[in-house]
Protein backbone atom coordinates (compact mmCIF):
# COMPACT_ATOMS: atom_id res chain seq x y z
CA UNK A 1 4.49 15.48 -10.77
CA UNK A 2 3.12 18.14 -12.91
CA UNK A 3 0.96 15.33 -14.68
CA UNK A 4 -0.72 14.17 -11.83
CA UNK A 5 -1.33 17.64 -10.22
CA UNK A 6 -3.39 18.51 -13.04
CA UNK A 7 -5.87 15.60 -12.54
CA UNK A 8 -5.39 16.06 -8.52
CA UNK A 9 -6.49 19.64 -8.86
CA UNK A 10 -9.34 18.46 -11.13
CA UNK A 11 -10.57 15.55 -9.15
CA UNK A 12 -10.26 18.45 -5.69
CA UNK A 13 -12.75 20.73 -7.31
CA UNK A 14 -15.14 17.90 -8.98
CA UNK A 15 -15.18 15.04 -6.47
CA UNK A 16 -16.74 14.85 -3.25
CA UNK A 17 -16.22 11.00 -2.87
CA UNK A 18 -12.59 10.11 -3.34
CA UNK A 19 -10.53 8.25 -0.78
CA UNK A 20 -7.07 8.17 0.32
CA UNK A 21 -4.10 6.96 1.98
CA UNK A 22 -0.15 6.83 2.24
CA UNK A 23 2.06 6.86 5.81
CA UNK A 24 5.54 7.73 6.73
CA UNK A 25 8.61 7.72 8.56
CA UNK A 26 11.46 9.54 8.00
CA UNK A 27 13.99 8.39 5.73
CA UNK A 28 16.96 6.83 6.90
CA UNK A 29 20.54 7.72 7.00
CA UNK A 30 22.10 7.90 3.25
CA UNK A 31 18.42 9.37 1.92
CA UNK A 32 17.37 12.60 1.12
CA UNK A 33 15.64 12.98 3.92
CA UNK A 34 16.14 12.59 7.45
CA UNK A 35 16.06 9.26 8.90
CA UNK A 36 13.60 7.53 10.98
CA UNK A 37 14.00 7.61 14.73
CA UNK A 38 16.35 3.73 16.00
CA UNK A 39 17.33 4.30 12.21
CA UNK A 40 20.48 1.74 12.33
CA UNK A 41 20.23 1.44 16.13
CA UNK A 42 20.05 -1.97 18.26
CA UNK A 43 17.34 -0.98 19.91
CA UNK A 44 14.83 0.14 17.73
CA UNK A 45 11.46 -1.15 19.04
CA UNK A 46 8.44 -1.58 17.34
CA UNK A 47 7.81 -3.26 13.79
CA UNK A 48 5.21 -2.20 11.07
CA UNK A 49 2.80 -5.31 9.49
CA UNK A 50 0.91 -4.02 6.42
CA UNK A 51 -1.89 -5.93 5.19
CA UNK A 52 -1.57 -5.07 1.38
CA UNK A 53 -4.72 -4.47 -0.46
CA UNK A 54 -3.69 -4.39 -3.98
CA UNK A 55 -2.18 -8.20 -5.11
CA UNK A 56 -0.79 -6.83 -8.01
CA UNK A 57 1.76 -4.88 -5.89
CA UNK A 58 2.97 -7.96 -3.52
CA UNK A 59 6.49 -8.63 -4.99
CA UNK A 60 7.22 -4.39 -5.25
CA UNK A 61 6.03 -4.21 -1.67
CA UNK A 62 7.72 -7.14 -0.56
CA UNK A 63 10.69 -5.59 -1.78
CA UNK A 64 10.31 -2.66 -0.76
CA UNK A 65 9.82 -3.61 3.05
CA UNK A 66 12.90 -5.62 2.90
CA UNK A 67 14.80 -2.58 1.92
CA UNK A 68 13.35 -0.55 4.63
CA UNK A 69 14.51 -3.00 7.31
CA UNK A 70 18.04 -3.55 5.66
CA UNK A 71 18.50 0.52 5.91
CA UNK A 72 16.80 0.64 9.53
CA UNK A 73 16.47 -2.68 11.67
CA UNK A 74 12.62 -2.35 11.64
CA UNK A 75 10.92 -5.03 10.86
CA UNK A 76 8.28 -4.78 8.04
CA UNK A 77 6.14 -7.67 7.07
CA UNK A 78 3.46 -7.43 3.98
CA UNK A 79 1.08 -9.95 3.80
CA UNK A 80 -1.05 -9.78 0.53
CA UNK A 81 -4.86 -11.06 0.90
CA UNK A 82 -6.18 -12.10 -2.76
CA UNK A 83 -8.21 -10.51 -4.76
CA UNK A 84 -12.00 -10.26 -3.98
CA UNK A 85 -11.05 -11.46 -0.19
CA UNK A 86 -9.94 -8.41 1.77
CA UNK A 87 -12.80 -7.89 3.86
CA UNK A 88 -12.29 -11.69 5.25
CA UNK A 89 -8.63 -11.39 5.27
CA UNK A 90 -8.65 -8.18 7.50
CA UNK A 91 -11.28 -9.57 10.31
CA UNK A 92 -9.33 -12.71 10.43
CA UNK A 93 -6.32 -11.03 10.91
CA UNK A 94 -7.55 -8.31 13.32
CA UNK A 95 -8.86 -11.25 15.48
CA UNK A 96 -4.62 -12.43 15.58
CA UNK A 97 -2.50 -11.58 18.52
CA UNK A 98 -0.07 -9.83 16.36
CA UNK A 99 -2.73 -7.87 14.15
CA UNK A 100 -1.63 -5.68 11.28
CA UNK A 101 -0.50 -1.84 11.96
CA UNK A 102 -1.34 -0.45 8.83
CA UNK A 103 -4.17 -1.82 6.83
CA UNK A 104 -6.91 -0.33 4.22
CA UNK A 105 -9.90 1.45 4.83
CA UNK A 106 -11.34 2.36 0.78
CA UNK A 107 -15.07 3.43 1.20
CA UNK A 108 -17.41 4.82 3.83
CA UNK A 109 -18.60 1.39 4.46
CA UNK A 110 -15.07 0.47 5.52
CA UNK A 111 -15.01 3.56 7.95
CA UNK A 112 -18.55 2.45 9.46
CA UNK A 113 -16.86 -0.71 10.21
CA UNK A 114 -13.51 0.16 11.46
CA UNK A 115 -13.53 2.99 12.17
CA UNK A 116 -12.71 2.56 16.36
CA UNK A 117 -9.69 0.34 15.13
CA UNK A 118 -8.26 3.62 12.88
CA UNK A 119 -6.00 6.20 14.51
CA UNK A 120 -6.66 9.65 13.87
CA UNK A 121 -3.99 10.65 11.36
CA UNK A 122 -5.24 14.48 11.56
CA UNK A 123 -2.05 16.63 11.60
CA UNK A 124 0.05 13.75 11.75
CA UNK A 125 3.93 13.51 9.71
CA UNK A 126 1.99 11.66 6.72
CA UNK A 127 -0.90 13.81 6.37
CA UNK A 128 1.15 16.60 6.17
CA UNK A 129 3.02 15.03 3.50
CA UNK A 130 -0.40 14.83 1.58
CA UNK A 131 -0.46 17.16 -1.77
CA UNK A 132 -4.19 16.95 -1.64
CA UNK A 133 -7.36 16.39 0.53
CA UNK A 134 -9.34 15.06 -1.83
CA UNK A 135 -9.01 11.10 -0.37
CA UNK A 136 -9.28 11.84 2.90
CA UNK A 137 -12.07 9.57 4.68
CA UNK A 138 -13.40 10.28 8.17
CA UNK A 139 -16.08 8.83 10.33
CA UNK A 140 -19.16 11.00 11.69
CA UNK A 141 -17.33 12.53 14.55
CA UNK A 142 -14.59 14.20 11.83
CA UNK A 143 -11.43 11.33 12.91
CA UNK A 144 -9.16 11.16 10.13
CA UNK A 145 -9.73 7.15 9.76
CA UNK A 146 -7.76 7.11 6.36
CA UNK A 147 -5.64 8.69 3.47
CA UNK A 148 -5.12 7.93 0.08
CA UNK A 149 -1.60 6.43 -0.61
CA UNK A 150 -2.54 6.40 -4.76
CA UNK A 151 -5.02 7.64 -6.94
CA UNK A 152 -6.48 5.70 -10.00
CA UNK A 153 -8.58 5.81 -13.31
CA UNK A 154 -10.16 2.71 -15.22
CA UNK A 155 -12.29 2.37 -18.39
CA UNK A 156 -11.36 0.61 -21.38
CA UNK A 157 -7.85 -0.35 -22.49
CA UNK A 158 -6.87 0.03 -26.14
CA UNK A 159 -4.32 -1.64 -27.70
CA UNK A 160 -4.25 1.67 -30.11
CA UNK A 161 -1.76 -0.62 -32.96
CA UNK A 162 -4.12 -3.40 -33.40
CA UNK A 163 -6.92 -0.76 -33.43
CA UNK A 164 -5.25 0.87 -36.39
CA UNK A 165 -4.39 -3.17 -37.85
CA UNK A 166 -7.90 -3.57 -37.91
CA UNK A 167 -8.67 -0.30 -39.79
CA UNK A 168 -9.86 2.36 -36.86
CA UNK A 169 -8.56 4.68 -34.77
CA UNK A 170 -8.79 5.85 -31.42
CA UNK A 171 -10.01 9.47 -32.59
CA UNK A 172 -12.94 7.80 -33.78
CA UNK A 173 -14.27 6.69 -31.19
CA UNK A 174 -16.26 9.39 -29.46
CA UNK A 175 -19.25 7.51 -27.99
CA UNK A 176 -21.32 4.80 -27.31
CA UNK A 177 -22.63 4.39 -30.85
CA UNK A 178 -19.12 4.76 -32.48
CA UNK A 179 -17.62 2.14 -30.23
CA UNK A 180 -20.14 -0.24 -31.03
CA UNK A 181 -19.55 0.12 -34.80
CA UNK A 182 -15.84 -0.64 -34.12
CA UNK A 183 -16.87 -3.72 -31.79
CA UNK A 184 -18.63 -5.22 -33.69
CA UNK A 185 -16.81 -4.76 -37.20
CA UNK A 186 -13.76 -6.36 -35.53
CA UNK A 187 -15.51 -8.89 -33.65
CA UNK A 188 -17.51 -10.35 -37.04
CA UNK A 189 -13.80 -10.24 -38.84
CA UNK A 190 -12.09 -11.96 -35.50
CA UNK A 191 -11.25 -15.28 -38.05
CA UNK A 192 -9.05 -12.91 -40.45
CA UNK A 193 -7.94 -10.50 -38.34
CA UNK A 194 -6.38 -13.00 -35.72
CA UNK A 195 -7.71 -10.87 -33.27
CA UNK A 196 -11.14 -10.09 -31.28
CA UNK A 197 -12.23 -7.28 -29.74
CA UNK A 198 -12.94 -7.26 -26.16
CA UNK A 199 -11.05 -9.53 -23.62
CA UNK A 200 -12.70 -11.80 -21.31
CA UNK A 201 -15.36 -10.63 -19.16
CA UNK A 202 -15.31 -13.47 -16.48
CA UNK A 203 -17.66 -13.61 -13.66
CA UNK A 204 -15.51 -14.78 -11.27
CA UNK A 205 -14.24 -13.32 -7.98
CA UNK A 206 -10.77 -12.51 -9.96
CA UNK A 207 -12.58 -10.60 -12.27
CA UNK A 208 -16.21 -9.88 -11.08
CA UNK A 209 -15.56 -6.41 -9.64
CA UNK A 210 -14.41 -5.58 -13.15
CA UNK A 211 -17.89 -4.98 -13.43
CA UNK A 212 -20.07 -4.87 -10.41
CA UNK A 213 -17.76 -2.75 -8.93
CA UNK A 214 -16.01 -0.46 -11.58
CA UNK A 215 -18.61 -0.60 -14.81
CA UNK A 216 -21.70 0.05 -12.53
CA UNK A 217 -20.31 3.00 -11.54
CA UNK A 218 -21.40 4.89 -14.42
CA UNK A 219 -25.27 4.15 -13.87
CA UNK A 220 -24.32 6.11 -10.03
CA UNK A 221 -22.38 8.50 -11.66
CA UNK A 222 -24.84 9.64 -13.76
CA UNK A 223 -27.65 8.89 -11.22
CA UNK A 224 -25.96 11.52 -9.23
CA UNK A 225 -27.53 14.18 -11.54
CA UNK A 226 -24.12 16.52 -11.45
CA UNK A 227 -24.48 16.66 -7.21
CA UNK A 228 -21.86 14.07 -6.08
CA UNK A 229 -22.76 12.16 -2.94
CA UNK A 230 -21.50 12.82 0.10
CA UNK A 231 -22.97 9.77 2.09
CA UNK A 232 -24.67 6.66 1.18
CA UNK A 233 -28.02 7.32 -0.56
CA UNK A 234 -30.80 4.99 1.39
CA UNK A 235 -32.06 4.04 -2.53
CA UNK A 236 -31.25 4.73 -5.96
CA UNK A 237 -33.25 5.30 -8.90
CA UNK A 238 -31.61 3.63 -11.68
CA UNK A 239 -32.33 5.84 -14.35
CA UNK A 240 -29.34 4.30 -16.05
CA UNK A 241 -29.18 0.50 -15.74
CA UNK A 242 -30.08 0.29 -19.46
CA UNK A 243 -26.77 2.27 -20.16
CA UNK A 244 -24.90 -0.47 -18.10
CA UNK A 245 -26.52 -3.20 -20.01
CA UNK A 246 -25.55 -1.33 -23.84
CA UNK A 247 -21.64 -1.67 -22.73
CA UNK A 248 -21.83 -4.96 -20.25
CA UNK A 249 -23.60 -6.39 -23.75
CA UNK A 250 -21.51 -4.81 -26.06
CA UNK A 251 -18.70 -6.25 -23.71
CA UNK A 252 -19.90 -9.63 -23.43
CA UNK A 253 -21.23 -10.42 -27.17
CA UNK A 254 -17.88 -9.02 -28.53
CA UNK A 255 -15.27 -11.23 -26.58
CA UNK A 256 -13.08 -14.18 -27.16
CA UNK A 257 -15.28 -15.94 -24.77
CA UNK A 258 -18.95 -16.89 -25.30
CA UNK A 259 -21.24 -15.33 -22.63
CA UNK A 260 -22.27 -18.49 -21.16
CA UNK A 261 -18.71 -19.51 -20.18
CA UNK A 262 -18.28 -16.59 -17.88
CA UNK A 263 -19.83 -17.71 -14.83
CA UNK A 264 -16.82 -20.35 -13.66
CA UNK A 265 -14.63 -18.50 -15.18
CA UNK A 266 -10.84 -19.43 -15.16
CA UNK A 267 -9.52 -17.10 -18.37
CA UNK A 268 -6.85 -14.67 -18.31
CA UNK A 269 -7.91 -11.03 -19.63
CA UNK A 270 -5.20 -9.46 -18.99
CA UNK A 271 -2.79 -12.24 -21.06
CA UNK A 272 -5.35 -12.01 -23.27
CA UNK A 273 -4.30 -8.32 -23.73
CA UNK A 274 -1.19 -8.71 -23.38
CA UNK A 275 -0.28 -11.47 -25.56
CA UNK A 276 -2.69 -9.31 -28.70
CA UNK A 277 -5.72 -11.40 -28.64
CA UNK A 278 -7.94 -8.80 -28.12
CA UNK A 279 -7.97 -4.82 -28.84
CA UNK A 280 -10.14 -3.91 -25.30
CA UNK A 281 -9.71 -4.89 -21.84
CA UNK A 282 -12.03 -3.08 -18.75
CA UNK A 283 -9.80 -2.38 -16.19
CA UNK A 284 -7.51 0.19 -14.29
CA UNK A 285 -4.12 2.07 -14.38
CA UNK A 286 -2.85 -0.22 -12.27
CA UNK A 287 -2.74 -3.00 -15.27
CA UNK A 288 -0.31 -0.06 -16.96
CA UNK A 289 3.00 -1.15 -15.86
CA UNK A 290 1.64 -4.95 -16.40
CA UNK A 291 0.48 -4.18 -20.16
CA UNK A 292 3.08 -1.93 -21.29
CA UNK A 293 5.77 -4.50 -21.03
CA UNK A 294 4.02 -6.23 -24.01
CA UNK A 295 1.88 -3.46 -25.52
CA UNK A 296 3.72 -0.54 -26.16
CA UNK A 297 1.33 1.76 -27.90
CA UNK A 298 -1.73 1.27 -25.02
CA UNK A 299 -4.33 3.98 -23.95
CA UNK A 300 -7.16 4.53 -21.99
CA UNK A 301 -11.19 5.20 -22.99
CA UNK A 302 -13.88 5.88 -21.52
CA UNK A 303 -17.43 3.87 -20.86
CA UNK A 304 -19.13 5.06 -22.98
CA UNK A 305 -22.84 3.41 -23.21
CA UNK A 306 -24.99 5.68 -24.52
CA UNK A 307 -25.81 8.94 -22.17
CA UNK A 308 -26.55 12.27 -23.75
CA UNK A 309 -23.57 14.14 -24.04
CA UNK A 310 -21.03 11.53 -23.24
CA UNK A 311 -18.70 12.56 -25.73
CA UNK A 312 -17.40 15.10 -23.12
CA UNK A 313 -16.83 12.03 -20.72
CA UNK A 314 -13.44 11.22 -18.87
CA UNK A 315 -11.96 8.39 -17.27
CA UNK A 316 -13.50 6.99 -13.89
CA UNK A 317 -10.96 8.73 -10.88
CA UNK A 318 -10.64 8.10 -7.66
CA UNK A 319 -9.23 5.55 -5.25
CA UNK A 320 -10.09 2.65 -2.89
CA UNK A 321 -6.54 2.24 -1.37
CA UNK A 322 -6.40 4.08 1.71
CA UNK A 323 -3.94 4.12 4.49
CA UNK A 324 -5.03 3.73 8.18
CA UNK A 325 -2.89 3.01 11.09
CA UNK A 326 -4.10 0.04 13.75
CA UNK A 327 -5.67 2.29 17.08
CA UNK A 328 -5.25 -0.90 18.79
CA UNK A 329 -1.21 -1.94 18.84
CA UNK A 330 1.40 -0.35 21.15
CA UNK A 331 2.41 2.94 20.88
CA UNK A 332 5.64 1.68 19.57
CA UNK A 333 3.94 -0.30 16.51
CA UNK A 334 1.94 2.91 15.27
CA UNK A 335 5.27 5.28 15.29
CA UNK A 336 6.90 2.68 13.49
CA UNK A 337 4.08 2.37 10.92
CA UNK A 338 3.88 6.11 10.90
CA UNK A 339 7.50 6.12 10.04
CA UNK A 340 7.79 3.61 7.67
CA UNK A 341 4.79 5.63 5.54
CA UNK A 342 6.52 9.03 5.47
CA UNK A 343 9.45 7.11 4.12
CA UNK A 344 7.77 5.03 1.20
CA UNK A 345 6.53 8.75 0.55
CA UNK A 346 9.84 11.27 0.57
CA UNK A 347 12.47 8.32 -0.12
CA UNK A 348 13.05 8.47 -3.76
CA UNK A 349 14.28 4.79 -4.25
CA UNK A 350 11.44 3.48 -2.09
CA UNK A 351 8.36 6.29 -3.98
CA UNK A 352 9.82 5.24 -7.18
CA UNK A 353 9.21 1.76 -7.08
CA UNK A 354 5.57 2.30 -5.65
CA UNK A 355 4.82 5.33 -8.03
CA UNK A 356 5.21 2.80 -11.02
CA UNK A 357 3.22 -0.32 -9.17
CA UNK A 358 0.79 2.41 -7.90
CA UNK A 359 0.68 5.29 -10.94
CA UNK A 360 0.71 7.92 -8.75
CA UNK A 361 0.80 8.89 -4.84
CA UNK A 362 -0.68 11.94 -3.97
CA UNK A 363 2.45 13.29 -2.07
CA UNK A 364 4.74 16.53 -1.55
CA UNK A 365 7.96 14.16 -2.19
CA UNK A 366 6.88 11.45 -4.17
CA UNK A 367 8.16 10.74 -7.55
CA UNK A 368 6.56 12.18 -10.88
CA UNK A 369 4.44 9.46 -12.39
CA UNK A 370 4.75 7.41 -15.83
CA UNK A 371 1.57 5.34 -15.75
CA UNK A 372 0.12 6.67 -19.36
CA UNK A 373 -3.37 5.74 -18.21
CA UNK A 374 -3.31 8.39 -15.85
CA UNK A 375 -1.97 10.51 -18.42
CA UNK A 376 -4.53 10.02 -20.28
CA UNK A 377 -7.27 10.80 -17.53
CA UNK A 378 -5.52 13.92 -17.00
CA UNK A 379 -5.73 14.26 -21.15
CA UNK A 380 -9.33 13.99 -20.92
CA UNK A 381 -9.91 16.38 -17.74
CA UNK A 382 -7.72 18.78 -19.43
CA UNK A 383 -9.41 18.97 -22.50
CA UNK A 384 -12.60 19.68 -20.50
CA UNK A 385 -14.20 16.21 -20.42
CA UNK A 386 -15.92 15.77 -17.03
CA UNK A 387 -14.01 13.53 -14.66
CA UNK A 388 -16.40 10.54 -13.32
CA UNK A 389 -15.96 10.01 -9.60
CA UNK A 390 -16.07 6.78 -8.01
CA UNK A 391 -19.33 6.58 -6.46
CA UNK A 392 -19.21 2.56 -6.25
CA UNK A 393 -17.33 3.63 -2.69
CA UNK A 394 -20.74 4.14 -1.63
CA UNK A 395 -22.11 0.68 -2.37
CA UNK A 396 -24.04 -0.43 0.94
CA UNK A 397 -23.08 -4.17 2.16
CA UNK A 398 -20.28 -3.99 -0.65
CA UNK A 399 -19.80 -8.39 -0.55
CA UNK A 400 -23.38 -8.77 0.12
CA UNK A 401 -24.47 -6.48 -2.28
CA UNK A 402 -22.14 -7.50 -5.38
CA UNK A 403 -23.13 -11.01 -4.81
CA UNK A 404 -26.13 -10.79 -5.79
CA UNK A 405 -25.26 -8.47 -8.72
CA UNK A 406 -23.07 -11.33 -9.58
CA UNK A 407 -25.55 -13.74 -9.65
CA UNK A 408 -28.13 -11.82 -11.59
CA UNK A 409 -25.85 -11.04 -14.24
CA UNK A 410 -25.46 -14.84 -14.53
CA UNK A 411 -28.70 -15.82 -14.78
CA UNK A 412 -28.60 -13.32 -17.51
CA UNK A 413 -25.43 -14.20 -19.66
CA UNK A 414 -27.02 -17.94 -19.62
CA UNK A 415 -30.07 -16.09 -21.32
CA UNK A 416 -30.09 -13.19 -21.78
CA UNK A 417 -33.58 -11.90 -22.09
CA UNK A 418 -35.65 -8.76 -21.20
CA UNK A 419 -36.92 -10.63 -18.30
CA UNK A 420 -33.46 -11.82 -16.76
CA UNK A 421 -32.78 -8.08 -17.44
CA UNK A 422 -35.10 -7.43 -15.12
CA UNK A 423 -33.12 -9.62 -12.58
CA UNK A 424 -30.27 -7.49 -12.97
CA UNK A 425 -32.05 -4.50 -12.43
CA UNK A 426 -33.52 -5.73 -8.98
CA UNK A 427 -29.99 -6.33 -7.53
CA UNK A 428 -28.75 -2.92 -8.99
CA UNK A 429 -31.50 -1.35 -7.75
CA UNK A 430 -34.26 -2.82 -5.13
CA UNK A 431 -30.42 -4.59 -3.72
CA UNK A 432 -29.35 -1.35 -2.42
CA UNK A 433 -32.30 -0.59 -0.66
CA UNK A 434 -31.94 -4.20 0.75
CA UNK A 435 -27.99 -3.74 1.90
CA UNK A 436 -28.51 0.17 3.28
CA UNK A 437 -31.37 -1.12 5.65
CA UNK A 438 -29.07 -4.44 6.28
CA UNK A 439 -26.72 -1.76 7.71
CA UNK A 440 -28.52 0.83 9.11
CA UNK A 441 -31.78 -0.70 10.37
């Protein structure tokens, strides 16, 4: 994984928020490795029920549990809540008589919350399978709640050929102000080029967080001042909502879809991509195996809106998918979730397949990874562009909070003036003073 050992080295020394989480077993008989304890016996007991957090993943985790229990007798199950409905899906389902024994825990807020449900994974068989610290999550007493089973990057998708069709290039687009030149020269010739140049930007819980919970992130990134947080700041100052608003606009007024269509939503971005109808789409590395099947020649920028220096910017790194085993199911449940992690993590059938859903898992044994968005991060970190850490993790009230964010930005889009601006602002801002002291009194 020499790749992604660059970029985990980088994101060790420059992020202080990063989260994390993988689990394992040993591999059965026939592996590499050794395999798991009632590996092809009768009497195996216990069974492993993982609440998936990533819905892109379902039908590579569904497989991938069936293959487990064909090669052991354990029985997996992976139940995939939808996107934008974890949080519901996971206290519903704790509430069950049969809860899940492995579930996700992606952000201090999560650890605040479930902390007394999350075994302590410190020195366990899949934390010392880990290749790096750097996700780790604990609560205030120092428990190991959760570990990172895969890192990611987002930004802005490229679609580098019809780039090039419509006369640019990826090399020249070094900041805010050269990016808007391209957006908008491709955007006024949409009618002859066949093409436009963002994507969708629905406001809609499919696609919401797109923006409230990955684009935001450079106003607290920068807000940070160069000293990453290391806990929830009580209030924020802002200084860089207006750099949100020159790429959210830039974004919005450059699109296949009109502004003030985006609050029901019900478009498809990533066809949109995929299918060459636009040359940008905001999102992830996990959309690389998804995009690549269509768009061969497809890299990764990143938001750039307007901040001194930005032309030494990276890609947004870090992760919300983190591991943590149920404290509350038999003894017999958490060994069999503990094995069945060490296996998706040394098995090289089993990392393979997740390493290309995933991008990359931050593990001794796991496979080298392909995603080329992650290559690209680790492009940009090499080349001595700062990496941007994912301070979102820290938003307080996370549903609560993006809500109203939500809502704001919808006011705006149907007019977007100076003074629904200002709307937006409040929910950035005065909102996370709101949510904190919703949480902590």
């Amino acid at each position: 994984m020499k790749k992604s050992k660059i970029l985990a080295l980088v994101l060790s020394l420059c992020m202080l928020v990063a989260l994390a989480a993988c689990g394992g077993s040993k591999t059965p008989t026939g592996s590499n490795s050794p395999a798991p304890s009632g590996s092809g016996s009768s009497d195996a007991t216990g069974s492993v029920y993982w609440l998936n957090f990533k819905p892109e993943s379902d039908e590579v985790l569904q497989n991938v549990a069936k293959m487990y229990t064909d090669k052991t007798g354990v029985p997996v199950k992976v139940v995939t809540a939808a996107s934008g409905t974890y949080s519901q899906t996971l206290t519903a389902e704790m509430d069950k008589s049969a809860p899940p024994t492995l579930f996700n825990i992606g952000n201090m807020e999560g650890v605040k919350t479930w902390a007394d449900y999350a075994l302590d994974l410190t020195g366990t068989p899949i934390a010392n399978e880990l290749n790096t610290d750097a996700y780790n999550l604990y609560d205030e007493n120092g428990k190991l709640c959760s570990i990172g089973y895969c890192y990611e990057c987002y930004g802005i998708i490229v679609n580098v050929d019809l780039l090039q069709k419509a006369g640019h290039s990826v090399d020249e687009i070094k900041n805010f102000a050269s990016l808007k030149a391209v957006a908008e020269d491709i955007h006024a010739r949409a009618g002859e080029l066949g093409f436009d140049a963002f994507t969708s930007c629905d406001m809609d819980s499919s696609s919401s967080w797109r923006f409230t919970g990955h684009m935001i992130n450079l106003e607290y990134y920068y807000d940070q001042e160069g000293k990453a947080w290391t806990e929830c700041p009580a209030t924020i100052p802002g200084n860089y909502v207006d750099n949100f608003r020159n790429l959210y606009d830039l974004c919005v007024e450059n699109s296949l879809v009109s502004r003030n269509e985006l609050a029901t939503g019900g478009h498809d971005a990533e066809n949109e991509f995929k299918t060459g109808k636009a040359v940008f789409f905001v999102n992830g590395s996990w959309e690389y195996s998804a995009v690549s099947e269509t768009v061969a020649n497809t890299t990764m920028i990143p938001y750039y809106c307007g901040v001194a220096g930005e032309e030494k910017a990276g890609l947004n790194c870090g992760t919300e998918n983190c591991w943590a085993i149920n404290a509350k199911v038999s003894e017999a449940d958490q060994k069999a979730t503990m094995d069945f992690m060490v296996w998706c993590v040394t098995d090289p059938e089993a990392s393979r397949m997740l390493v290309d859903t995933f991008g990359v898992m931050p593990y001794k044994n796991a496979v080298e990874s392909t995603n080329g968005f992650l290559a690209a991060a680790n492009e940009y970190a090499a080349n001595g562009c700062y990496v941007m850490n994912w301070a979102t993790n820290y938003q307080p009230n996370v549903d609560e909070y993006r809500a109203v964010f939500v809502s704001a930005l919808n006011q705006y889009n149907a007019d977007p003036t100076d003074a629904n601006w200002e709307v937006v602002r409040t929910a950035i801002v005065d909102g996370w003073a709101t949510q904190y002291k919703n949480v902590n009194g």
